[in-house]
Protein backbone atom coordinates (compact mmCIF):
# COMPACT_ATOMS: atom_id res chain seq x y z
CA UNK A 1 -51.08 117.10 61.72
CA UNK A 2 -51.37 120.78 61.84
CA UNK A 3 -48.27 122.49 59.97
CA UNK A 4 -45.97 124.82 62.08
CA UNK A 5 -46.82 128.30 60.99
CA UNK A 6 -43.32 129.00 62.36
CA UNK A 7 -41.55 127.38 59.57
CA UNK A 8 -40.68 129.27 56.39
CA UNK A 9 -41.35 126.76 53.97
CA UNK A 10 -44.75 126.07 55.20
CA UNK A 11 -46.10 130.13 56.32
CA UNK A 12 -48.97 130.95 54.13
CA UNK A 13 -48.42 128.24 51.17
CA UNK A 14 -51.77 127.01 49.64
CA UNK A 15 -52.41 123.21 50.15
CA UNK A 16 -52.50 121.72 46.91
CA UNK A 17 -55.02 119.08 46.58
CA UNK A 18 -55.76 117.29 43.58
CA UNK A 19 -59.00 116.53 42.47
CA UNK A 20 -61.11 113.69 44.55
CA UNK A 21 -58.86 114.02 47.16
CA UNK A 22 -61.35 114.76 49.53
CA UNK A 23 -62.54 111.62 49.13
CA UNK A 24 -59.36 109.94 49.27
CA UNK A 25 -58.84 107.54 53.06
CA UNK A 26 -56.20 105.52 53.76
CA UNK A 27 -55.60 102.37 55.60
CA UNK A 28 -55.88 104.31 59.34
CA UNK A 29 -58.57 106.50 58.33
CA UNK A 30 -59.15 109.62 56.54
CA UNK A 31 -56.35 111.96 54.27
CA UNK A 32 -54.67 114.37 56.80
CA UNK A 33 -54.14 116.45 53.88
CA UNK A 34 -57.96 116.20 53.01
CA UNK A 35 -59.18 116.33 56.36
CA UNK A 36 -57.40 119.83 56.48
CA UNK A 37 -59.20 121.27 53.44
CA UNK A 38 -62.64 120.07 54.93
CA UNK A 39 -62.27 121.77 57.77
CA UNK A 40 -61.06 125.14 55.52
CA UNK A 41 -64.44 124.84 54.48
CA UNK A 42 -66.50 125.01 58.19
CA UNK A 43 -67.64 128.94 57.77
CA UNK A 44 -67.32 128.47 61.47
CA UNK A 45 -63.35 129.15 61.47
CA UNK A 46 -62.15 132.40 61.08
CA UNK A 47 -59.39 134.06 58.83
CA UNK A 48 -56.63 136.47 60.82
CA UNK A 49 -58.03 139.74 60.62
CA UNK A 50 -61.67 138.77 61.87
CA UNK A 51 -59.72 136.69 64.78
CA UNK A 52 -57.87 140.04 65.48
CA UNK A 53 -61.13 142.18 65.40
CA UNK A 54 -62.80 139.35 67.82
CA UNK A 55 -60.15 139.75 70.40
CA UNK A 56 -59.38 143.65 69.63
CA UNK A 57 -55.51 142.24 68.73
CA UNK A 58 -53.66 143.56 66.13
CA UNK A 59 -53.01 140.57 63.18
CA UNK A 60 -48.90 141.74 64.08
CA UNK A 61 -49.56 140.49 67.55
CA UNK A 62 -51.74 136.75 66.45
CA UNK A 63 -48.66 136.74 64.07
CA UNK A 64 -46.17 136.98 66.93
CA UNK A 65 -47.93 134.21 69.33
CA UNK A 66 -47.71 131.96 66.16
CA UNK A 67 -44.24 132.46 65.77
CA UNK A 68 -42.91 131.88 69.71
CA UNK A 69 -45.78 128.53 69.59
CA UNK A 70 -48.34 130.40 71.47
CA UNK A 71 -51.20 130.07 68.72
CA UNK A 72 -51.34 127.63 66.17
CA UNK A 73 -53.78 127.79 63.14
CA UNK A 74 -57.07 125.11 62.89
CA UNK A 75 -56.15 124.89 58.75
CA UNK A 76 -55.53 126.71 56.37
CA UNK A 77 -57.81 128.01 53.57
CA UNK A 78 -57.88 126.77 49.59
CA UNK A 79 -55.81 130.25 48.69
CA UNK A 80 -53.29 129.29 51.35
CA UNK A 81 -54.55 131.35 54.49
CA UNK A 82 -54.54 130.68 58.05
CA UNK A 83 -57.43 129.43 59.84
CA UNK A 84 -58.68 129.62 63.40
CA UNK A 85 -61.40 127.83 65.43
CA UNK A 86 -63.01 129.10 68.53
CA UNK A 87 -60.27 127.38 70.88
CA UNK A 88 -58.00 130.51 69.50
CA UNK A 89 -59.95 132.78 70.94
CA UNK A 90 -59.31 131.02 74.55
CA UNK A 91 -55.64 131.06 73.76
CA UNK A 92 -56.08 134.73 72.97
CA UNK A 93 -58.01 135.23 76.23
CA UNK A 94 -55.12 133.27 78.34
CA UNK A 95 -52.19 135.18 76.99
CA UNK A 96 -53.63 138.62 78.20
CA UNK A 97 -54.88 137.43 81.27
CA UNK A 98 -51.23 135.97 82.12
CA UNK A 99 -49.46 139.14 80.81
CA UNK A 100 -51.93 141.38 83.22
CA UNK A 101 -50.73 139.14 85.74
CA UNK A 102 -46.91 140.00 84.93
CA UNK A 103 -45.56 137.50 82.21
CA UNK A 104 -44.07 138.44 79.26
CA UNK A 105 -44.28 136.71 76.50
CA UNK A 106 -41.29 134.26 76.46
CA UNK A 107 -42.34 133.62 80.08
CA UNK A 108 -45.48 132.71 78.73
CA UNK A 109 -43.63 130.46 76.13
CA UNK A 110 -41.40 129.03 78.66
CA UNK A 111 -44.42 128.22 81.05
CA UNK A 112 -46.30 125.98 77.77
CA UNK A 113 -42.60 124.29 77.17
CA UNK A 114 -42.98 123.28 80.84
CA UNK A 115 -46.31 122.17 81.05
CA UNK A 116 -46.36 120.55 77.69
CA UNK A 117 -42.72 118.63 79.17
CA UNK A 118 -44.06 117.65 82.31
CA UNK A 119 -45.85 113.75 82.01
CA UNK A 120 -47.93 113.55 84.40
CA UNK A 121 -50.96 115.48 85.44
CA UNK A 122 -50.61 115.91 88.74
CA UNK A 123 -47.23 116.64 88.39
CA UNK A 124 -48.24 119.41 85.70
CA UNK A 125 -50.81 121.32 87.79
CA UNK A 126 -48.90 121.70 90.97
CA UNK A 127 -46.08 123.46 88.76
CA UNK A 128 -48.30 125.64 87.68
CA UNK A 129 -50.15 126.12 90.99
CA UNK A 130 -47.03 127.38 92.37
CA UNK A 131 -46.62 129.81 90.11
CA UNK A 132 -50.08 131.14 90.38
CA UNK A 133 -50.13 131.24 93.78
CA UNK A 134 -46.91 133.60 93.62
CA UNK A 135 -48.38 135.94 91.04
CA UNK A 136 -51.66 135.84 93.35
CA UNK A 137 -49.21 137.26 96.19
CA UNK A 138 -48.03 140.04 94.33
CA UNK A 139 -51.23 140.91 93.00
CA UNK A 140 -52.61 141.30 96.26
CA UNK A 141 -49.04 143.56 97.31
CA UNK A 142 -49.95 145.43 94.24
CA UNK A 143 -53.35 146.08 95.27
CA UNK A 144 -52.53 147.32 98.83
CA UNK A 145 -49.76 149.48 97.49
CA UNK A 146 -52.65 151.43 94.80
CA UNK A 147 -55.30 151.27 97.59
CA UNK A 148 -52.41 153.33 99.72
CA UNK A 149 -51.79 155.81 96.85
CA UNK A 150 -55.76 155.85 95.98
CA UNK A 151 -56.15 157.28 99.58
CA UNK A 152 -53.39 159.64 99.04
CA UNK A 153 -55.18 160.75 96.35
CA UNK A 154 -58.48 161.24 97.87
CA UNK A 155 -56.78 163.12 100.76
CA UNK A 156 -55.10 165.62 98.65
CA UNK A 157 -58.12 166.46 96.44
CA UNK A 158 -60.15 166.73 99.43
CA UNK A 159 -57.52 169.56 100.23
CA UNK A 160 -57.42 171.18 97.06
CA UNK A 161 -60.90 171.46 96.67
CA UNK A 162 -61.06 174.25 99.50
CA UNK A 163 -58.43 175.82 97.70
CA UNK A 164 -60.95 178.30 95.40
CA UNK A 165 -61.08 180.60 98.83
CA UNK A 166 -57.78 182.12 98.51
CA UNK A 167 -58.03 184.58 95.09
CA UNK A 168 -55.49 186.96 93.84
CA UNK A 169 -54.18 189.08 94.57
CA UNK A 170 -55.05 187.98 98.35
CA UNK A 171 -52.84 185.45 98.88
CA UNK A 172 -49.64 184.52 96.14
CA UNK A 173 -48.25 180.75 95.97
CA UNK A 174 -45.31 181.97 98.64
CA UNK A 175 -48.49 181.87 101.06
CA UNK A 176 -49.74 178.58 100.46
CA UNK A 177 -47.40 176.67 102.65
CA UNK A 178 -48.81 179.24 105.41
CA UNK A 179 -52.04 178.71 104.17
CA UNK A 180 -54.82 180.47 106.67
CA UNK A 181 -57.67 178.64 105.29
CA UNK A 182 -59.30 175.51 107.39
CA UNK A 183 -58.84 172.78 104.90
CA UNK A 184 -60.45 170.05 107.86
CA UNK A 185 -56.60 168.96 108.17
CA UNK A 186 -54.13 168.98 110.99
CA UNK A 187 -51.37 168.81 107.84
CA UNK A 188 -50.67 168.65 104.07
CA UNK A 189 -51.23 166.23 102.37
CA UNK A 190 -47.64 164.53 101.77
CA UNK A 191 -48.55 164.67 97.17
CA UNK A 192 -49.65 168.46 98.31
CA UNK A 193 -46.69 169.39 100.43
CA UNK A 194 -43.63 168.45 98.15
CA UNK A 195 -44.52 171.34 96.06
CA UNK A 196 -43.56 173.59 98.61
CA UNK A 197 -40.30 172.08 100.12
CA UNK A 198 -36.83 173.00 97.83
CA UNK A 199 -36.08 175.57 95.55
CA UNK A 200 -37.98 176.08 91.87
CA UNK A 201 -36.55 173.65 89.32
CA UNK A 202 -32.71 174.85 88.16
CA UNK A 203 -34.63 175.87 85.05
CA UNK A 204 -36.40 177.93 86.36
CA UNK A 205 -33.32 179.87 88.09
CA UNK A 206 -30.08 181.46 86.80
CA UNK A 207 -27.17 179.22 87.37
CA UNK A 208 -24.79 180.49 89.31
CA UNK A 209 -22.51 183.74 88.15
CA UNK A 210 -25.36 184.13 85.32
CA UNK A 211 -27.46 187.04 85.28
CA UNK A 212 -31.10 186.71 84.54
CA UNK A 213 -30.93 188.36 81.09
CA UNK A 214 -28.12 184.87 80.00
């Protein structure tokens, strides 16, 4: 039984063993206890900080998904320390893949209270298909909206770049909603043209009844 790193009276306290204990089985099988302090000694597992350098997370954040249940440790070392096998680092993976897709963390927690509630299989996957399918909607909503504003974009530095023709003192930024020069467009760009509707920025102009000087 692995021990809940959320617990205060259990976070980071060395398992004591006494001596021979390894060795020690009972009547179903081997020690728990010993079982735990083998497996502290597979070089395979990997302390906190080289699990955080693995996954580029800070130990702050592996410390948070332990204490909302998200990550749980393998065992803990002789001097106490937490313990992770390569399973963690698929954990790791499926937390930021579901938070790119939108979830926060408790959402994430809540969604592993329902699976882990839910009894049967079937039952389990279809939950969670229904949710994906959602998220896969609004990705895809997402992605149209960005292509939209990627063209945008591309339209208005298509514009700009024809820009360099007008040079001071020819033409003054008063002229450029007049602009003479053939930019290959019947109009401005809509991110281009804002700049020239309204007045400057009340900043930028005396209030009213204020002379320029304050």
């Amino acid at each position: 039984m692995i021990p809940n790193p959320s617990d205060a009276d259990q976070k980071d306290r060395p398992l004591r063993v006494r001596k021979g204990m390894i060795r020690t089985q009972g009547a179903g099988g081997r020690n728990p206890v010993a079982k735990r302090v083998m497996e502290a000694t597979n070089p395979k597992l990997l302390k906190v900080g080289d699990l955080a350098r693995q996954t580029g997370k800070s130990v702050r954040a592996l410390h948070l998904y332990e204490e909302l249940g998200l990550l749980h440790p393998t065992a803990r070392s002789h001097g106490g320390f937490r313990l992770y096998d390569a399973t963690a680092i698929t954990r790791i993976r499926w937390i930021e893949l579901l938070q790119s897709s939108g979830f926060s963390l408790h959402q994430i927690q809540s969604l592993l209270h329902a699976w882990h509630g839910t009894k049967y299989g079937p039952d389990a996957m279809a939950s969670i298909r229904d949710i994906f399918q959602k998220r896969l909607a609004e990705a895809r909503q997402a992605i149209a909206r960005y292509q939209a504003l990627a063209r945008e974009l591309e339209g208005s530095l298509e514009y700009l770049t024809t820009c360099h023709q007008c040079r001071p003192p020819r033409t003054t930024q008063d002229d450029c909603p007049h602009c003479p020069v053939d930019h290959g467009m019947k109009e401005e760009p809509a991110l281009v043209a804002g700049f020239h509707t309204g007045p400057p920025p009340l900043g930028s102009i005396p209030l009213l009844g204020e002379s320029e000087n304050g």
